[in-house]
Protein backbone atom coordinates (compact mmCIF):
# COMPACT_ATOMS: atom_id res chain seq x y z
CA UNK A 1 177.11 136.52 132.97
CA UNK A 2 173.80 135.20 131.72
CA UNK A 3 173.63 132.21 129.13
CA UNK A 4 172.64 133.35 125.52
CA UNK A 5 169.08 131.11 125.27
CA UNK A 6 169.94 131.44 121.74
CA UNK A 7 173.30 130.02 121.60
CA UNK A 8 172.42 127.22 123.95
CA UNK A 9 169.32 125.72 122.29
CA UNK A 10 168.53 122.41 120.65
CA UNK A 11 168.99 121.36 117.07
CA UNK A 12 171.19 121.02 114.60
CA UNK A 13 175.32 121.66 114.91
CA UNK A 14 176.78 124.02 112.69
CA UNK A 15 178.27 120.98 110.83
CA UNK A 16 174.85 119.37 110.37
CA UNK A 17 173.74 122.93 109.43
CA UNK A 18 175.80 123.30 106.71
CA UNK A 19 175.64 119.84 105.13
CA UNK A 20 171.78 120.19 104.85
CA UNK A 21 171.40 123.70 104.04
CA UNK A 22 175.08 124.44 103.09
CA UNK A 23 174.34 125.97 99.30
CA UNK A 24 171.58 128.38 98.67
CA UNK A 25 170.11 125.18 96.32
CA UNK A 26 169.61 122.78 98.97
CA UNK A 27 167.80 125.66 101.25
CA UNK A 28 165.39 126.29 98.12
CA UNK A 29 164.96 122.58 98.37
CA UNK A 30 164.09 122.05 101.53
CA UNK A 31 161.81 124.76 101.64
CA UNK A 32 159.76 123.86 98.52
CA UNK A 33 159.43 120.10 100.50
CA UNK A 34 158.17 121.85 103.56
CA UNK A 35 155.84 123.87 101.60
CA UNK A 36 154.51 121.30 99.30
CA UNK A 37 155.20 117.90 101.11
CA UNK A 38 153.37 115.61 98.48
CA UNK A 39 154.26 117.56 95.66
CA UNK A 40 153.10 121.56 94.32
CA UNK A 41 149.98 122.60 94.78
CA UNK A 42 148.91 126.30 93.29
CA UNK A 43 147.27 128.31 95.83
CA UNK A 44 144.61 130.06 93.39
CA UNK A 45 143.61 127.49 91.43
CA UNK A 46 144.19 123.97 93.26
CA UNK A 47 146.20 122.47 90.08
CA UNK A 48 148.92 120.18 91.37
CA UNK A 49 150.86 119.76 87.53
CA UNK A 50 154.70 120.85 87.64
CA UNK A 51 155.08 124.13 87.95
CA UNK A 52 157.16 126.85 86.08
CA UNK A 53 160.62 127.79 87.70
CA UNK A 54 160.69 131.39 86.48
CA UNK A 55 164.43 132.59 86.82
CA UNK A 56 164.35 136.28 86.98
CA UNK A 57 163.07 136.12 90.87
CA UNK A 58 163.02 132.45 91.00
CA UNK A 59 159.34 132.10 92.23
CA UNK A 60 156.89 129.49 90.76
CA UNK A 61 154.20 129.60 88.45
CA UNK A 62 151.75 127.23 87.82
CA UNK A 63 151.12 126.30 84.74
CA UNK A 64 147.39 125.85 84.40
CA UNK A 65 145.90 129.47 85.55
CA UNK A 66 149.78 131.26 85.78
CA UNK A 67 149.25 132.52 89.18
């Protein structure tokens, strides 16, 4: 039988896994670092304020031009 490439690759243990990206919170985390490594930036306008959490589809908004 042929080894899974998948299964076999390198990286992270399930244990390591799940204490960085255990809870759906520290996955939203992690992402919004690799987007925005220094901090947000808005795509439209180029304002890099804090942006809006909006919590009906829990997305970002900038707060200068709303985009």
């Amino acid at each position: 039988m042929a080894q899974n490439p998948i299964q076999f690759q390198k990286g992270l243990s399930l244990q390591e896994f799940m204490t960085h990206y255990g809870r759906e919170a520290l996955c939203v985390e992690a992402l919004e670092q690799w987007r925005w490594p220094q901090r947000f930036v808005c795509p439209s306008c180029g304002h890099n304020g804090v942006p809006v959490r909006l919590r009906t589809r829990a997305l970002l908004q900038c707060r200068h031009c709303h985009h």
